[in-house]
Protein backbone atom coordinates (compact mmCIF):
# COMPACT_ATOMS: atom_id res chain seq x y z
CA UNK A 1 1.97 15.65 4.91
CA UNK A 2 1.45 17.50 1.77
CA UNK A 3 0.12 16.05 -1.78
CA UNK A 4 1.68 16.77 -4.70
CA UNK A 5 5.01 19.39 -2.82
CA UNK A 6 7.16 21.03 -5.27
CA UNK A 7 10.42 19.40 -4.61
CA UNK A 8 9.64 16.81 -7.48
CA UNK A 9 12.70 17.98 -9.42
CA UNK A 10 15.01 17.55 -6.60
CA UNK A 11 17.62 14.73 -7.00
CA UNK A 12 16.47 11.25 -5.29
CA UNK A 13 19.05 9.98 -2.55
CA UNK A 14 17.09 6.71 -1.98
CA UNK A 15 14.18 4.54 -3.97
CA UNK A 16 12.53 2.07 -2.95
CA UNK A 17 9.75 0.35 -5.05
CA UNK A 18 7.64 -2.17 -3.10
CA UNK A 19 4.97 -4.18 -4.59
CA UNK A 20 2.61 -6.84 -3.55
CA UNK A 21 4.21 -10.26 -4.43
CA UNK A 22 3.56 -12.43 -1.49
CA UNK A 23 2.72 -15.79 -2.59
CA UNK A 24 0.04 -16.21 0.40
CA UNK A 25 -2.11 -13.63 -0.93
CA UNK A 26 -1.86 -15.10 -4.25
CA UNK A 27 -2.79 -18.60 -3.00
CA UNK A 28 -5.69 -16.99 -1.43
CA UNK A 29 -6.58 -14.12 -4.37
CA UNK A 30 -6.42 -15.70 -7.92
CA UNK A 31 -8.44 -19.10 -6.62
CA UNK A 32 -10.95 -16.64 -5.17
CA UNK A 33 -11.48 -14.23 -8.37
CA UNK A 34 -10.81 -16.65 -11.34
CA UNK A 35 -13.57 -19.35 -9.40
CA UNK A 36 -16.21 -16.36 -8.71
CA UNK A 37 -15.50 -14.89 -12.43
CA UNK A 38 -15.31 -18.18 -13.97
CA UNK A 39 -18.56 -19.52 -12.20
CA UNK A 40 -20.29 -16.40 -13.56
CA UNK A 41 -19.01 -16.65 -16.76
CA UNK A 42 -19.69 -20.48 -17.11
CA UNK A 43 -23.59 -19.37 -15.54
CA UNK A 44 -24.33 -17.19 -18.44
CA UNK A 45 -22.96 -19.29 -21.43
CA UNK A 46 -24.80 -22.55 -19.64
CA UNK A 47 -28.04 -20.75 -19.17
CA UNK A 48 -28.35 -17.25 -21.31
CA UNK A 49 -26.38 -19.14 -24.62
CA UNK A 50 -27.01 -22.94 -24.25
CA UNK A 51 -30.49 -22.41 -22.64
CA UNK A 52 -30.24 -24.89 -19.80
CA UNK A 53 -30.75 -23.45 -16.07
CA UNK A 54 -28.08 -23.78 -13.36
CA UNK A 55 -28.59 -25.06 -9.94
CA UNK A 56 -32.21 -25.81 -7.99
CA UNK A 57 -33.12 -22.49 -7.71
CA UNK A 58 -31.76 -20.48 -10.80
CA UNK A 59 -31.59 -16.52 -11.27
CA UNK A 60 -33.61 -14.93 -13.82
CA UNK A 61 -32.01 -14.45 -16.97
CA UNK A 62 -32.59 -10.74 -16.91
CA UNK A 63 -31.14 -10.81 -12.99
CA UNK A 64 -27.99 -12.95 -14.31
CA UNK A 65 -27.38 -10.33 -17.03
CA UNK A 66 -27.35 -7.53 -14.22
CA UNK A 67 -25.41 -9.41 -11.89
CA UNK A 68 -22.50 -11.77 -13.94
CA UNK A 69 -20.98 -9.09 -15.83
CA UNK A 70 -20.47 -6.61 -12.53
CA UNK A 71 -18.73 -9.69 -10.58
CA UNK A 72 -17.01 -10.36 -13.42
CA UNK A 73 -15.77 -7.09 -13.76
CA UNK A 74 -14.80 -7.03 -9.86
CA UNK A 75 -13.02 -10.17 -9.89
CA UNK A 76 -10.54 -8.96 -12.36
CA UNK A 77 -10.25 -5.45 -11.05
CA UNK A 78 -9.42 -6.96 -8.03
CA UNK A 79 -6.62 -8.94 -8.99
CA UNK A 80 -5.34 -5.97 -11.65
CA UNK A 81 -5.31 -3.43 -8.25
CA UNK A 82 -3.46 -6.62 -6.67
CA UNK A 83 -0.88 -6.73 -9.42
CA UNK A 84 -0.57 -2.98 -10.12
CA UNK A 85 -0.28 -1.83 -6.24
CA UNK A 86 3.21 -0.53 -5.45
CA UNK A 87 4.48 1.89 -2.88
CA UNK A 88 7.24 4.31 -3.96
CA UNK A 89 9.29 5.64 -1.50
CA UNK A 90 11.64 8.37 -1.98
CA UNK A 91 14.27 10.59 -0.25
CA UNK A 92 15.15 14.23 -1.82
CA UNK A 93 16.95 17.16 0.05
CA UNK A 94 13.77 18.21 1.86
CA UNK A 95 11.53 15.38 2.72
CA UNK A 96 10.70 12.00 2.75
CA UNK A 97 7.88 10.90 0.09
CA UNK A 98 5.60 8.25 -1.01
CA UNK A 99 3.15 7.84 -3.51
CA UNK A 100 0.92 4.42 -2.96
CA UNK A 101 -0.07 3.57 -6.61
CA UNK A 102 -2.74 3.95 -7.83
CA UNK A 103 -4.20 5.58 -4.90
CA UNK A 104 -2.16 8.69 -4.97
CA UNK A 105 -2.12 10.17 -7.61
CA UNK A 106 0.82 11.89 -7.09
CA UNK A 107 4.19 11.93 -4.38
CA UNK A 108 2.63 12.99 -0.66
CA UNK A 109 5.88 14.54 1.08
CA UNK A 110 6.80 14.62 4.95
CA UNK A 111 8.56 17.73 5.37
CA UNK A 112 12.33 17.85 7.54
CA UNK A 113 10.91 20.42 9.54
CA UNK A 114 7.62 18.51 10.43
CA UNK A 115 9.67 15.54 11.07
CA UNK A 116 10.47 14.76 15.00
CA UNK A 117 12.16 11.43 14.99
CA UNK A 118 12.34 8.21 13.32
CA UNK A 119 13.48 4.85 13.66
CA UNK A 120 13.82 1.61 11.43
CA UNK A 121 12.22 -0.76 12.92
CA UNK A 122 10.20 -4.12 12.69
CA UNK A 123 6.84 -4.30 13.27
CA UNK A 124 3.23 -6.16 13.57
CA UNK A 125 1.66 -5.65 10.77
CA UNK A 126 -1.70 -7.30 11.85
CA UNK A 127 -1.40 -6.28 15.71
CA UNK A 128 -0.46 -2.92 15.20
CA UNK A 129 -1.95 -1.58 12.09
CA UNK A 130 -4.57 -4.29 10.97
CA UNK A 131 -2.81 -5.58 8.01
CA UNK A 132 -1.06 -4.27 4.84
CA UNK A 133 -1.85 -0.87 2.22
CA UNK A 134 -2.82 2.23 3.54
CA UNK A 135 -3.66 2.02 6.98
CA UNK A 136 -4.70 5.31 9.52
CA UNK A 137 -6.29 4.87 12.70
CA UNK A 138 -6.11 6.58 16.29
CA UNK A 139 -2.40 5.17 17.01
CA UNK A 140 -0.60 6.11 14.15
CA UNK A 141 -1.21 5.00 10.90
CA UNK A 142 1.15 2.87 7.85
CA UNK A 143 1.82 2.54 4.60
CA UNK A 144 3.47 -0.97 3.72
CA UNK A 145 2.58 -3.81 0.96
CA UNK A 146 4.64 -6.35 2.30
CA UNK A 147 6.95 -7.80 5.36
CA UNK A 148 7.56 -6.35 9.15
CA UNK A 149 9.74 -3.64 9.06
CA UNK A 150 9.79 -0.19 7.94
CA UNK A 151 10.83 3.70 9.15
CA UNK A 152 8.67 5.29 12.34
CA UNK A 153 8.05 8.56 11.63
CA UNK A 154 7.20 11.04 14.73
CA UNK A 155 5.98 14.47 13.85
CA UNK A 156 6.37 17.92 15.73
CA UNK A 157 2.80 19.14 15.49
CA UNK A 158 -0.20 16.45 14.46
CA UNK A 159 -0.69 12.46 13.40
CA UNK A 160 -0.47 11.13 16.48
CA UNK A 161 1.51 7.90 16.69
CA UNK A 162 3.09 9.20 13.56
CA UNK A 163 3.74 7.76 10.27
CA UNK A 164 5.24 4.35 9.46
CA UNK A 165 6.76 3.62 6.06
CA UNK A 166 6.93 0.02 4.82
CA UNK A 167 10.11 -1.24 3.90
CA UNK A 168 12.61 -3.98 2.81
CA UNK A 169 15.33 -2.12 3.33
CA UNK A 170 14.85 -0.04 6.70
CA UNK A 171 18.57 0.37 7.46
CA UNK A 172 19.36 1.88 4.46
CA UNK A 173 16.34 3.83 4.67
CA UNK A 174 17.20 5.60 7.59
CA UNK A 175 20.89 6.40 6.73
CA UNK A 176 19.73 8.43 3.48
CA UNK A 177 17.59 10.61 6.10
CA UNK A 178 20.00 10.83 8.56
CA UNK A 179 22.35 12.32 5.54
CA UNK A 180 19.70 14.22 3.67
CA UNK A 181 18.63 15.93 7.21
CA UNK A 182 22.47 16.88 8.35
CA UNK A 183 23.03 18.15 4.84
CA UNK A 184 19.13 20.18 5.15
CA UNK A 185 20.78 21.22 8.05
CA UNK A 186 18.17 19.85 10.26
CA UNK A 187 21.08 18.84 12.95
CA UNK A 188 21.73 15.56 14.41
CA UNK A 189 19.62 15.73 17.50
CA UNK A 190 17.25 13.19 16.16
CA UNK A 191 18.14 9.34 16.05
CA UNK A 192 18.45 5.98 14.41
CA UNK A 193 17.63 3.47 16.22
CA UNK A 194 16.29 -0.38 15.38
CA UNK A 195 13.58 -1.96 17.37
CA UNK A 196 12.67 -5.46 17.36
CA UNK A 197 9.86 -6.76 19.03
């Protein structure tokens, strides 16, 4: 994988913008950050402005100063990094990239040449790579934000397990590298195939 390749102004074959809009984690997110931010909030108007202490065994003012405004703060990042989290997959002539934002800062490519074999297919999410976003372990590792099914990447030298890339549309995917790598002149040895599990 390389950060930041030069191929940037090489036309785009495919695009596919992904981002995280699955009402379960919504159900489960805003309830979570607007009650912990709002319970802090309400905790330091009810006791720092109106003067009357909340619960049996309050905090300190000075401790509720330090502690409200950094929870506060967390709650809402969290659900801005919720909202703003999006996965960017491209194909160009030479590669196939992705830039997970905002946690790259920039395109990371996967070279033709380092490329072995890939494959739409669907997948576990949970099982196989413990959930959704940016996932690397000793089998492989993923980069999804939503749904089962993606491209399996399989490299020549290093990641082992390879690479999967998210995707809601893995067909399509694979057919623009299929064409890009003929046209690269990377040959046809290497396959499309779907597996379903």
């Amino acid at each position: 994988m390389h950060d930041n390749p030069p191929s940037h102004q090489q036309p785009v074959r495919f695009r596919e913008e992904q981002r995280v809009r699955q009402i379960w984690v919504w159900i489960v997110l805003l309830p979570l950050c607007v009650g912990v931010g709002g319970f802090f909030a309400w905790a330091m108007v009810e006791q720092l402005v109106m003067g009357r202490t909340v619960g049996n065994q309050p905090m300190s003012d000075l401790m509720l100063m330090i502690v409200g405004p950094p929870f506060m703060m967390l709650m809402a990042g969290l659900l801005w990094l919720m909202w703003a989290a999006r996965l960017v997959t491209e194909v160009r002539d030479d590669g196939i990239y992705i830039r997970f934002y905002p946690f790259h800062r920039g395109f990371r490519g996967f070279l033709w040449q380092e490329i072995e074999s890939f494959e739409a297919r669907t997948y576990r999410p949970i099982l196989e790579y413990g959930g959704w976003g940016i996932r690397m372990g000793p089998d492989g590792g993923a980069y999804n934000v939503s749904g089962n099914t993606g491209l399996q990447l399989t490299f020549r030298h290093g990641l082992a397990g390879g690479v999967l890339i998210g995707s809601q549309r893995p067909e399509e995917l694979a057919m623009a590298v299929e064409s890009a790598r003929l046209d690269a002149g990377e040959g046809s040895t290497h396959h499309i195939t779907t597996r379903q599990w």
